[in-house]
Every structure is written in structure tokens, then in C-alpha cells.
C-alpha atoms as a PDB file:
ATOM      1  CA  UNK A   1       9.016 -19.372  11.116  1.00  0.00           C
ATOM      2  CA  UNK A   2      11.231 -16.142  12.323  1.00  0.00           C
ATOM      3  CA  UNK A   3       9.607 -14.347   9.422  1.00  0.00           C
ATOM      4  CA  UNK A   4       6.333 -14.707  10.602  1.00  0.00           C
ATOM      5  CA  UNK A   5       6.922 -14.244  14.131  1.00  0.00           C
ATOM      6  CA  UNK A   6       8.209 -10.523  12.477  1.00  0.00           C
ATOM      7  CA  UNK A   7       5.279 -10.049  10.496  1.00  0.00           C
ATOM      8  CA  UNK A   8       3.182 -10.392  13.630  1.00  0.00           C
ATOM      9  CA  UNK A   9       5.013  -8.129  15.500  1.00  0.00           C
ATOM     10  CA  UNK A  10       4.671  -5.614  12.517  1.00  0.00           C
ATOM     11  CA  UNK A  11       0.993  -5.910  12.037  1.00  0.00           C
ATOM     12  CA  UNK A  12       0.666  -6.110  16.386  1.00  0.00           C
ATOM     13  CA  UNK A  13       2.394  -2.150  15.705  1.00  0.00           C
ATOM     14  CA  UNK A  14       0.874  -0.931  13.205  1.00  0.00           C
ATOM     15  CA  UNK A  15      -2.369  -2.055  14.967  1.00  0.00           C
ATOM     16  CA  UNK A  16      -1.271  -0.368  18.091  1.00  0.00           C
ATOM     17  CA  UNK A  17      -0.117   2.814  16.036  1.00  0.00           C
ATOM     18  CA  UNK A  18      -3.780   2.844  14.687  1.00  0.00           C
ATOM     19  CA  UNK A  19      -5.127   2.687  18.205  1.00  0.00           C
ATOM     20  CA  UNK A  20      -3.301   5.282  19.463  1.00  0.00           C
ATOM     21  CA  UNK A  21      -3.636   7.557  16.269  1.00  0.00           C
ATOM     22  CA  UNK A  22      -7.142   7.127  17.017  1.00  0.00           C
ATOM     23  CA  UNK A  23      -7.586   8.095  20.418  1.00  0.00           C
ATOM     24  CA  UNK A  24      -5.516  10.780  19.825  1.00  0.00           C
ATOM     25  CA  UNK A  25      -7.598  12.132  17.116  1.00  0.00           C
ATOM     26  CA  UNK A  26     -11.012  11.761  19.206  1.00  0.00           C
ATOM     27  CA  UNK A  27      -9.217  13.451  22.050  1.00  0.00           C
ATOM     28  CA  UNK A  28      -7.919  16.816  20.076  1.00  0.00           C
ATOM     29  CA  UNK A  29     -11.626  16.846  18.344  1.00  0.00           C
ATOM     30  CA  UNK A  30     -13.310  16.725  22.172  1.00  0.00           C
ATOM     31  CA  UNK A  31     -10.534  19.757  23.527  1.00  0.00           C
ATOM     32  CA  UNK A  32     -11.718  21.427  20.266  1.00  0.00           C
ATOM     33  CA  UNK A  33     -15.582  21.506  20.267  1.00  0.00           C
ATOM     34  CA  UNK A  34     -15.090  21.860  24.603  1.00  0.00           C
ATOM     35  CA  UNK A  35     -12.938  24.783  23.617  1.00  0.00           C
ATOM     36  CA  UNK A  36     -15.040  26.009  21.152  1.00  0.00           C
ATOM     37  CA  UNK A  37     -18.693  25.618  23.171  1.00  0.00           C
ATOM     38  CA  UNK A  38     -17.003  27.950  25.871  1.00  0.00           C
ATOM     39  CA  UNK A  39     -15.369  30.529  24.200  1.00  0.00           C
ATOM     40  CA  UNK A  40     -17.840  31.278  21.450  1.00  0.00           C
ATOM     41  CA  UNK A  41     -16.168  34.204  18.389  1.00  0.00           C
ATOM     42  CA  UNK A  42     -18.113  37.341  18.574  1.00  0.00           C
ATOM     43  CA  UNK A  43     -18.516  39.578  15.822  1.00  0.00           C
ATOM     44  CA  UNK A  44     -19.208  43.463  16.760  1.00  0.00           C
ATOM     45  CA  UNK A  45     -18.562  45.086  13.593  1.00  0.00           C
ATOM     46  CA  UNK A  46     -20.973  45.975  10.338  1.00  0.00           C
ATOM     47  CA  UNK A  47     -21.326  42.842   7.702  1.00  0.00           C
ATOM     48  CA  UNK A  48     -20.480  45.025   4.421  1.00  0.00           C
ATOM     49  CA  UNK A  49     -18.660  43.357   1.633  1.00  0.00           C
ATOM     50  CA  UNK A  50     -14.978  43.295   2.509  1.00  0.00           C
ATOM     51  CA  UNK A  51     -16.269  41.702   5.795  1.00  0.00           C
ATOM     52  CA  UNK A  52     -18.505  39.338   4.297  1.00  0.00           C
ATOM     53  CA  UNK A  53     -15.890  38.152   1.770  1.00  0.00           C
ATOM     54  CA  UNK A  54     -13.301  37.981   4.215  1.00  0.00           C
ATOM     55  CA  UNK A  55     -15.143  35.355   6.060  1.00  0.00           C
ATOM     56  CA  UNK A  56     -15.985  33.465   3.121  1.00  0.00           C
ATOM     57  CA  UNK A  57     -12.425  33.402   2.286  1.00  0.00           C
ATOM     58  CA  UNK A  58     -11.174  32.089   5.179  1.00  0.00           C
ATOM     59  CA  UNK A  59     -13.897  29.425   5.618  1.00  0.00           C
ATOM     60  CA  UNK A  60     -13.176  28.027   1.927  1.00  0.00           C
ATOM     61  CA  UNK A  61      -9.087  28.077   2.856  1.00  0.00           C
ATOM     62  CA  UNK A  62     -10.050  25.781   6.309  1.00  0.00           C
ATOM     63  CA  UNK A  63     -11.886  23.710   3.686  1.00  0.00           C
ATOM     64  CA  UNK A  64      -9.003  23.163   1.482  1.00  0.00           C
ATOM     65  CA  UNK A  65      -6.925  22.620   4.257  1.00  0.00           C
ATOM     66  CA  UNK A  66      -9.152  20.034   5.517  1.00  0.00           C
ATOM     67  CA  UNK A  67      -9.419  18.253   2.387  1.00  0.00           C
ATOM     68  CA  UNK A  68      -5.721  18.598   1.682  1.00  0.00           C
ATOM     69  CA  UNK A  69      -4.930  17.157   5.318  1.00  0.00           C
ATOM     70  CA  UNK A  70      -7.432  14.268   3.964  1.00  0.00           C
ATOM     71  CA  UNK A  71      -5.647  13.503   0.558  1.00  0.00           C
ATOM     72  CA  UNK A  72      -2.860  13.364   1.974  1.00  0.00           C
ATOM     73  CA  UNK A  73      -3.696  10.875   4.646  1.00  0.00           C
ATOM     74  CA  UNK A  74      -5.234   8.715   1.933  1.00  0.00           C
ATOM     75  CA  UNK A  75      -2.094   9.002  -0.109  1.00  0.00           C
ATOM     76  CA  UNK A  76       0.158   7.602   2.322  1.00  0.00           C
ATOM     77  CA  UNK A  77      -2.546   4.536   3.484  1.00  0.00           C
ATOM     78  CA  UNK A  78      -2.417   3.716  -0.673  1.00  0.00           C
ATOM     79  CA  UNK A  79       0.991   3.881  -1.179  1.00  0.00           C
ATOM     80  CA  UNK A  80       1.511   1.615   1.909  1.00  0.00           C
ATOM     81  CA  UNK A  81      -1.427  -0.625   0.777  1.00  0.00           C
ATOM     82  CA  UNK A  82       0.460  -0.665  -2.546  1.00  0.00           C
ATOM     83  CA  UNK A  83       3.668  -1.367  -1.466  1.00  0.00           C
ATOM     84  CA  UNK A  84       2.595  -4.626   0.728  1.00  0.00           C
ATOM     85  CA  UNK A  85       0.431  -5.568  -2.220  1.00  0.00           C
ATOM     86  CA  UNK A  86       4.162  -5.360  -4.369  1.00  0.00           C
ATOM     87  CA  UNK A  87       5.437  -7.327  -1.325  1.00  0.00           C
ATOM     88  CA  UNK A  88       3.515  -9.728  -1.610  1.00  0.00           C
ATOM     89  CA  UNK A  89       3.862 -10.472  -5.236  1.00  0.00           C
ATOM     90  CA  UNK A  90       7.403 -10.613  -4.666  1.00  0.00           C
ATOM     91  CA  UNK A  91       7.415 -13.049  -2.455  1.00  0.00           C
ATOM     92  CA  UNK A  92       4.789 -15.301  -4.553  1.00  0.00           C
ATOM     93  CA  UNK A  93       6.552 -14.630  -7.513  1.00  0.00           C
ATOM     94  CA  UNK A  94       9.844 -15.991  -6.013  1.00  0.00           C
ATOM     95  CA  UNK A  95       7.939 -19.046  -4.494  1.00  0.00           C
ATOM     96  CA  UNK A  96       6.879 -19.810  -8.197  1.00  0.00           C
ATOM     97  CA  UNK A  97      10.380 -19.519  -9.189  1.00  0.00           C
ATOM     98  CA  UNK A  98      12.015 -21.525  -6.516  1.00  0.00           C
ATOM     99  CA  UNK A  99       9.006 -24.359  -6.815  1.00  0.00           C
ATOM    100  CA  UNK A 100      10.169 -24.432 -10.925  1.00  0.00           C
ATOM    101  CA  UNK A 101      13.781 -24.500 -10.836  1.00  0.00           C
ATOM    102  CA  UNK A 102      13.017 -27.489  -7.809  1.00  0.00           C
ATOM    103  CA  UNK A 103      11.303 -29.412 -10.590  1.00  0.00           C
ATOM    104  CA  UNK A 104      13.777 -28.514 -13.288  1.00  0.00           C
ATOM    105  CA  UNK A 105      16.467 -29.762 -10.863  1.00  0.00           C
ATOM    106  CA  UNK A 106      14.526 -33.041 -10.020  1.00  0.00           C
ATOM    107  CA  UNK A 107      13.838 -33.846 -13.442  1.00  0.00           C
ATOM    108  CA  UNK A 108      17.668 -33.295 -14.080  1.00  0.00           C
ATOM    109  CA  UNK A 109      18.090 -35.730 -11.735  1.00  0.00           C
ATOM    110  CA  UNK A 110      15.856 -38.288 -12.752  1.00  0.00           C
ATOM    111  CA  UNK A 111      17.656 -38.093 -15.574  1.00  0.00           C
ATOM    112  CA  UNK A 112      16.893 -37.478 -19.612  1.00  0.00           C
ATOM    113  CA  UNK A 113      14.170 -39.503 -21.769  1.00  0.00           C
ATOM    114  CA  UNK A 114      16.245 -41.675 -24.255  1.00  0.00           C
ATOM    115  CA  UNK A 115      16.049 -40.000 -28.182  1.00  0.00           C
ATOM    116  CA  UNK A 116      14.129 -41.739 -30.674  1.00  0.00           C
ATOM    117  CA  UNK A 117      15.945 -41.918 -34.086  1.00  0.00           C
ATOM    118  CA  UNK A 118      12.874 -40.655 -35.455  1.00  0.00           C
ATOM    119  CA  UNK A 119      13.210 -37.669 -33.557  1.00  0.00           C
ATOM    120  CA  UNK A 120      16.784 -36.916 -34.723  1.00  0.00           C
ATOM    121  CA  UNK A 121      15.755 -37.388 -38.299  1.00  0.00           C
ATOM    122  CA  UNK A 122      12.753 -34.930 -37.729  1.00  0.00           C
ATOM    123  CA  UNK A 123      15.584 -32.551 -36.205  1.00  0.00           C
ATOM    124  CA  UNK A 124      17.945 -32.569 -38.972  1.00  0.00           C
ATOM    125  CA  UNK A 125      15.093 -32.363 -41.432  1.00  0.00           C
ATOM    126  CA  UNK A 126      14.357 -28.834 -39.995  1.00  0.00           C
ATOM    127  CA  UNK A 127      18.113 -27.691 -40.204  1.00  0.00           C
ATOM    128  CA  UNK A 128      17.702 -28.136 -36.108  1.00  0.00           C
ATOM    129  CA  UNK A 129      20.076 -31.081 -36.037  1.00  0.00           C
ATOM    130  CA  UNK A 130      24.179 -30.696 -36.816  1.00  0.00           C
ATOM    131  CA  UNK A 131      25.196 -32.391 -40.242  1.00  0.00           C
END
């Protein structure tokens, strides 16, 4: 029961965390288009070449940076997905274990079948038996 009074609290964080992740991000994008909408760039100088494939430049390097920022946010939400996906077959995997050695034990318990002799001669027949 303490274990999943812990896993509430987790997923009540990282719920939270999300929240507040969130609003920040909406928060920084409305300072940045505000900021942006008042103090527009101005360009006085001739658009030759160099200019022209300056600017190009550095829009394709915000790109990648954009889409890097993105991977990498993806990459850390799929290795946590993965790792509470491994978590969780853990923990079912030991379940399964700890249900079968339970019935193992319990049919210990009970106690053996008794051993037909025709069993015993079928054993020895295939060099299973001691003799």
C-alpha cells in the first residue's frame, strides 16, 4: 500500500513538473513575439551575395538548433517512457515468479503423488532409473 501511495506522489510531480514546464514555455514564447512585435530588425545595407548568404546561414543554424532542442526533448520523454515500461516488466515478471515458486511450495506441501511400479520400470528402461 506504501508503494502506491509513492507512485502517486511521483506521477502527482511529474504532473506538476509538466504544468509548470508548460506555462513556462507559453510565457518565454509570449515575452518573445511581445519583444519581437516592438523592436522589429532593420536592415539598411545592399542585399548582394555575402549578405544574402549570410542570412540564409544563420536562419538554417536557428533551424537546426530548433530541431536539435526538439530531438533531444523527445529523447529524454522515450528513454523515460522506456525505462517505466522496463519497470514495469520487472515488477510483473517478479509477480510471475513469486506466484510459481508459491505453487511449487504448496504442492511441496501437499505432498508427492505415490510412484507406480510401472513408472519405475519405464524409468530404468530408459537408463533414467539407478540399477
Amino acid at each position: 500500500m506504501n508503494l502506491r501511495r509513492v507512485e502517486t506522489r511521483r506521477a502527482i510531480a511529474r504532473r506538476w513538473c509538466s504544468r509548470i514546464l508548460f506555462a513556462a514555455n507559453v510565457l518565454l514564447f509570449g515575452v518573445i513575439a511581445i519583444f519581437f512585435s516592438y523592436h522589429r530588425a532593420a536592415f539598411d545595407g545592399d542585399w548582394n551575395g555575402p549578405t544574402v548568404a549570410t542570412m540564409a546561414l544563420t536562419a538554417a543554424t536557428i533551424v537546426m538548433a530548433a530541431v536539435t532542442l526538439m530531438v533531444g526533448i523527445i529523447a529524454i520523454w522515450g528513454y523515460a517512457t522506456l525505462r517505466e515500461q522496463a519497470e514495469n516488466i520487472a515488477r510483473e515478471t517478479a509477480q510471475d515468479a513469486v506466484d510459481e515458486m508459491r505453487r511449487q511450495i504448496a504442492l511441496l506441501s501437499i505432498g508427492t503423488p505415490p510412484n507406480n511400479n510401472d513408472d519405475d520400470d519405464e524409468a530404468e528402461t530408459l537408463g533414467y532409473g539407478g540399477g
